[in-house]
N, C-alpha and C. Protein backbone atom coordinates (compact mmCIF):
# COMPACT_ATOMS: atom_id res chain seq x y z
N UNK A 1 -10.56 29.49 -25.35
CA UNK A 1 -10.47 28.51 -26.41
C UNK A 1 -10.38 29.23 -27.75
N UNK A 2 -10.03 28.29 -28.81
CA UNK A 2 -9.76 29.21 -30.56
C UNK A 2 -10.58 28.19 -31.01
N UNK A 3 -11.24 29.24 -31.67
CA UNK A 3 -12.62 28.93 -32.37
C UNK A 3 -12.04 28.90 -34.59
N UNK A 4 -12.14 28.10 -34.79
CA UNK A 4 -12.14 28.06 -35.85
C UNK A 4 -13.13 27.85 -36.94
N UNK A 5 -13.03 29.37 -37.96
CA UNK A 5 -14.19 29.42 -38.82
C UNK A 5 -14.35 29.27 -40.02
N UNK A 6 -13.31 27.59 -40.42
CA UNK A 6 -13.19 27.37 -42.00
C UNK A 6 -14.22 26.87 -42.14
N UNK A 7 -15.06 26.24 -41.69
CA UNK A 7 -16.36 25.93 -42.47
C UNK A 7 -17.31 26.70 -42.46
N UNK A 8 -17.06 27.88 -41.82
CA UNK A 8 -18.61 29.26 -42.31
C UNK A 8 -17.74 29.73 -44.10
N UNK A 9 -16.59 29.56 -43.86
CA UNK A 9 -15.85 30.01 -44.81
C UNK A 9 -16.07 29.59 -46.06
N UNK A 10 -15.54 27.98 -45.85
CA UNK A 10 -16.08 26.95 -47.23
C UNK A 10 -17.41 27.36 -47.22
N UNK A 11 -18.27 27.20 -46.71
CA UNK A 11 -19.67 27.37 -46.73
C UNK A 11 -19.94 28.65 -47.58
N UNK A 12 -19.42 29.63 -47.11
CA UNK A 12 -19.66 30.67 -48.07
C UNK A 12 -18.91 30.84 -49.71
N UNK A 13 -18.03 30.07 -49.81
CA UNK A 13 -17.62 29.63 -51.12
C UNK A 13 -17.41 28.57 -51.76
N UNK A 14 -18.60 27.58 -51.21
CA UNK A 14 -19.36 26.54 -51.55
C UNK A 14 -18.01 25.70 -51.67
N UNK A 15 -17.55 25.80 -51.02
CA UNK A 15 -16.34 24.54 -51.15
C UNK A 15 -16.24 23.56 -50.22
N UNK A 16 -15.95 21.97 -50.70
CA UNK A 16 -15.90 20.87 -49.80
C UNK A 16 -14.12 21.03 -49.27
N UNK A 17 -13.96 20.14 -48.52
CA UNK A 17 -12.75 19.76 -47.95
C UNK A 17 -11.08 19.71 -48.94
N UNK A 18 -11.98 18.38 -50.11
CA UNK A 18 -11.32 17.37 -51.16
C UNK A 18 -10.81 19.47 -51.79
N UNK A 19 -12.21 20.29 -52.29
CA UNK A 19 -11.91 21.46 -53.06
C UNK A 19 -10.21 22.46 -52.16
N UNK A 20 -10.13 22.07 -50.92
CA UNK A 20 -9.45 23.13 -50.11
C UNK A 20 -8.27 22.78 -50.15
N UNK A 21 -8.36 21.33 -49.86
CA UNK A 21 -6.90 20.82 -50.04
C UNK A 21 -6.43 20.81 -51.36
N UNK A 22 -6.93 20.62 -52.46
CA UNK A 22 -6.37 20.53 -53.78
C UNK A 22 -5.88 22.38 -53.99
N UNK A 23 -6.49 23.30 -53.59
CA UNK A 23 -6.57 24.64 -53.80
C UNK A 23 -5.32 25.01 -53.21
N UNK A 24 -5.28 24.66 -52.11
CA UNK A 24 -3.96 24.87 -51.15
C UNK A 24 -2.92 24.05 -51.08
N UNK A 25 -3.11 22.85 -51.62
CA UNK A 25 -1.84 21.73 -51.59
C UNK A 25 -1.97 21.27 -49.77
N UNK A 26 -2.94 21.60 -48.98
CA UNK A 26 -2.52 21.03 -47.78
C UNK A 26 -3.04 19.77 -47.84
N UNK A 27 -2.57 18.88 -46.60
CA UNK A 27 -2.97 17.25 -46.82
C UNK A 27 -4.52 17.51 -46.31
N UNK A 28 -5.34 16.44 -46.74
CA UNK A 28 -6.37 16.84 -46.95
C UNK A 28 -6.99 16.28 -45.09
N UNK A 29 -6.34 15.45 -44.42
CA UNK A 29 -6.30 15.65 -43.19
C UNK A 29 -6.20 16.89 -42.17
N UNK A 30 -5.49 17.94 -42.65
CA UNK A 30 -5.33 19.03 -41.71
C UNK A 30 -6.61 19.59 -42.37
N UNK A 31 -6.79 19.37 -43.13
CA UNK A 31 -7.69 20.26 -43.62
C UNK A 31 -9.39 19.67 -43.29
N UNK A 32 -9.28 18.65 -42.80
CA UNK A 32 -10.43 17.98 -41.87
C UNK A 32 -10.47 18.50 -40.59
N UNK A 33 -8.81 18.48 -40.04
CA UNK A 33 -9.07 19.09 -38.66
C UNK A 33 -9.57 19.79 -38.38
N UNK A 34 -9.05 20.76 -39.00
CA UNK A 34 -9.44 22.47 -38.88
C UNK A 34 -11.04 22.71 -38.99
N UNK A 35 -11.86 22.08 -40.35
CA UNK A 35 -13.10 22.00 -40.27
C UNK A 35 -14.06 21.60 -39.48
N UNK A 36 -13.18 20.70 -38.43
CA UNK A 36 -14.34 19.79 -37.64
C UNK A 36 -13.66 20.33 -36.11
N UNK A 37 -12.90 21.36 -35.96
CA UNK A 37 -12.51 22.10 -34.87
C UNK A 37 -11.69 21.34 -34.04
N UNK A 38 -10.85 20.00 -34.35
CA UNK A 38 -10.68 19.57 -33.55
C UNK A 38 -8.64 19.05 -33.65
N UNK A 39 -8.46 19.89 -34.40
CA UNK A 39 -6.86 20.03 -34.73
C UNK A 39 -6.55 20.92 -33.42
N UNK A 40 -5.12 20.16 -33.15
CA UNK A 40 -4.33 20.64 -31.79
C UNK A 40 -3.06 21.64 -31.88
N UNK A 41 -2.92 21.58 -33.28
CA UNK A 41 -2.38 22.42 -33.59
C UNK A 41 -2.46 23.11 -35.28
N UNK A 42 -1.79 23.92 -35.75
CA UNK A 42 -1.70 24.31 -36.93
C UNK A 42 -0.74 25.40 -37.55
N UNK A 43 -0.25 24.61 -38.56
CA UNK A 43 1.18 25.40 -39.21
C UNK A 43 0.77 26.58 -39.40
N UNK A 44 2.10 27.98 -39.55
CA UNK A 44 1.67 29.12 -40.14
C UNK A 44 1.82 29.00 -41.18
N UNK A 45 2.25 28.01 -41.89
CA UNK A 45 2.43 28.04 -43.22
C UNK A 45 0.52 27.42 -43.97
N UNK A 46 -0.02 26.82 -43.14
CA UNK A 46 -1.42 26.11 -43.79
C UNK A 46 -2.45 27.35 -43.78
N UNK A 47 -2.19 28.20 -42.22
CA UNK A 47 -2.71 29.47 -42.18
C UNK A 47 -2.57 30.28 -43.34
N UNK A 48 -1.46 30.49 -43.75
CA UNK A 48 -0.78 31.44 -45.29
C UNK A 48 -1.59 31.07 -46.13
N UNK A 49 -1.73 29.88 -46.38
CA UNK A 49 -2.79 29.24 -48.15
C UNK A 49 -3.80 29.61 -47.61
N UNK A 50 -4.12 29.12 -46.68
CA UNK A 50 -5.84 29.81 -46.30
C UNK A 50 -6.30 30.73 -46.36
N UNK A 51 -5.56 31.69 -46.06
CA UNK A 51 -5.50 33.46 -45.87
C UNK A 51 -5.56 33.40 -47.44
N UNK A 52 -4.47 32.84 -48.47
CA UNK A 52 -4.56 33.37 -49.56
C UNK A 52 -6.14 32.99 -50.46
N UNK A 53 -6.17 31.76 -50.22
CA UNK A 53 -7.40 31.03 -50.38
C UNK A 53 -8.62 31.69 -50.54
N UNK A 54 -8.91 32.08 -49.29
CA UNK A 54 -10.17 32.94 -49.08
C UNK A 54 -9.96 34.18 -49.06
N UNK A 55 -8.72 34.71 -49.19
CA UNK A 55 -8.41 36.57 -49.62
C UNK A 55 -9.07 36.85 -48.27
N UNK A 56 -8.82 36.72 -47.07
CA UNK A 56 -9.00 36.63 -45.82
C UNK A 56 -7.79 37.35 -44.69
N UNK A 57 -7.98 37.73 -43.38
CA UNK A 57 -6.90 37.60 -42.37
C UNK A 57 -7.32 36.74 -41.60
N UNK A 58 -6.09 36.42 -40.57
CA UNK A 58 -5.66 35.15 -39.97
C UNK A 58 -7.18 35.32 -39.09
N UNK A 59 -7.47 36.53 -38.54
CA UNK A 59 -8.70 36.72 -37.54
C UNK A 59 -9.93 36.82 -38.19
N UNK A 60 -10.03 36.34 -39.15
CA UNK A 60 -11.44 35.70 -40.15
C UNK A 60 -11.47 34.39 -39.83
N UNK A 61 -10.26 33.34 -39.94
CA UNK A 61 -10.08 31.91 -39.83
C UNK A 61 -10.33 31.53 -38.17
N UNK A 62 -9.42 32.33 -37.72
CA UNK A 62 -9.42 31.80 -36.04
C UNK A 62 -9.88 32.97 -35.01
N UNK A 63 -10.39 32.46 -34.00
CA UNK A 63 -11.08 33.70 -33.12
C UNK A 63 -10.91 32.97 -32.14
N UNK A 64 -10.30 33.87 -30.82
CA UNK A 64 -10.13 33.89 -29.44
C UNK A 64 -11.59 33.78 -28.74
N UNK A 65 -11.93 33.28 -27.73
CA UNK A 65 -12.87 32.91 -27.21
C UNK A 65 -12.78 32.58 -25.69
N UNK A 66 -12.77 33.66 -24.54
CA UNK A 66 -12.55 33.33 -23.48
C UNK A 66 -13.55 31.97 -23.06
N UNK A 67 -12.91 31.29 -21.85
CA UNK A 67 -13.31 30.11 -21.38
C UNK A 67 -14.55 30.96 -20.48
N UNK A 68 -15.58 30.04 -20.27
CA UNK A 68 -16.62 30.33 -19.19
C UNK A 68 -16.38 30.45 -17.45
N UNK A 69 -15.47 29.77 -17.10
CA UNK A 69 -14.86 29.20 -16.04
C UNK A 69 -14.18 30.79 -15.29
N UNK A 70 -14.66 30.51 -14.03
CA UNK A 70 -13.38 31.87 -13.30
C UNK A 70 -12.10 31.41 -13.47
C-alpha cells in the first residue's frame, strides 16, 4: 500500500488544507484526499506543487508500504 504523509507535513508547517490549496492552486478537494489518505489516485503535476511547497522529494510525501498478507 502508499502511505501518504501530507498531514505530518502540514502539521509541521502548521498549515490547514484551505492554506495548501491556495499555496498550490490545487482544488482544494485533492487536497483533502491526499490528507485523509484516501485519494485513488494523484496527478504528477499536484505532486510538483507539493514537492515545491514543502521544498521536499516525492519520497517525503508518499511511502511504499508492503501489504501484511503472503
Amino acid at each position: 500500500m502508499i502511505r501518504c504523509h501530507l498531514a505530518r507535513l502540514m502539521g509541521e508547517h502548521k498549515m490547514k488544507i484551505v492554506d495548501v490549496a491556495r499555496e498550490t492552486g490545487l482544488n482544494r478537494n485533492t487536497v483533502t484526499l491526499l490528507y485523509k489518505e484516501t485519494a485513488q489516485r494523484i496527478d504528477l503535476d499536484a505532486l510538483d506543487k507539493l514537492c515545491k511547497l514543502f521544498e521536499c522529494e516525492v519520497a517525503d510525501i508518499l511511502e511504499f508500504m508492503p501489504d501484511d498478507e503472503p
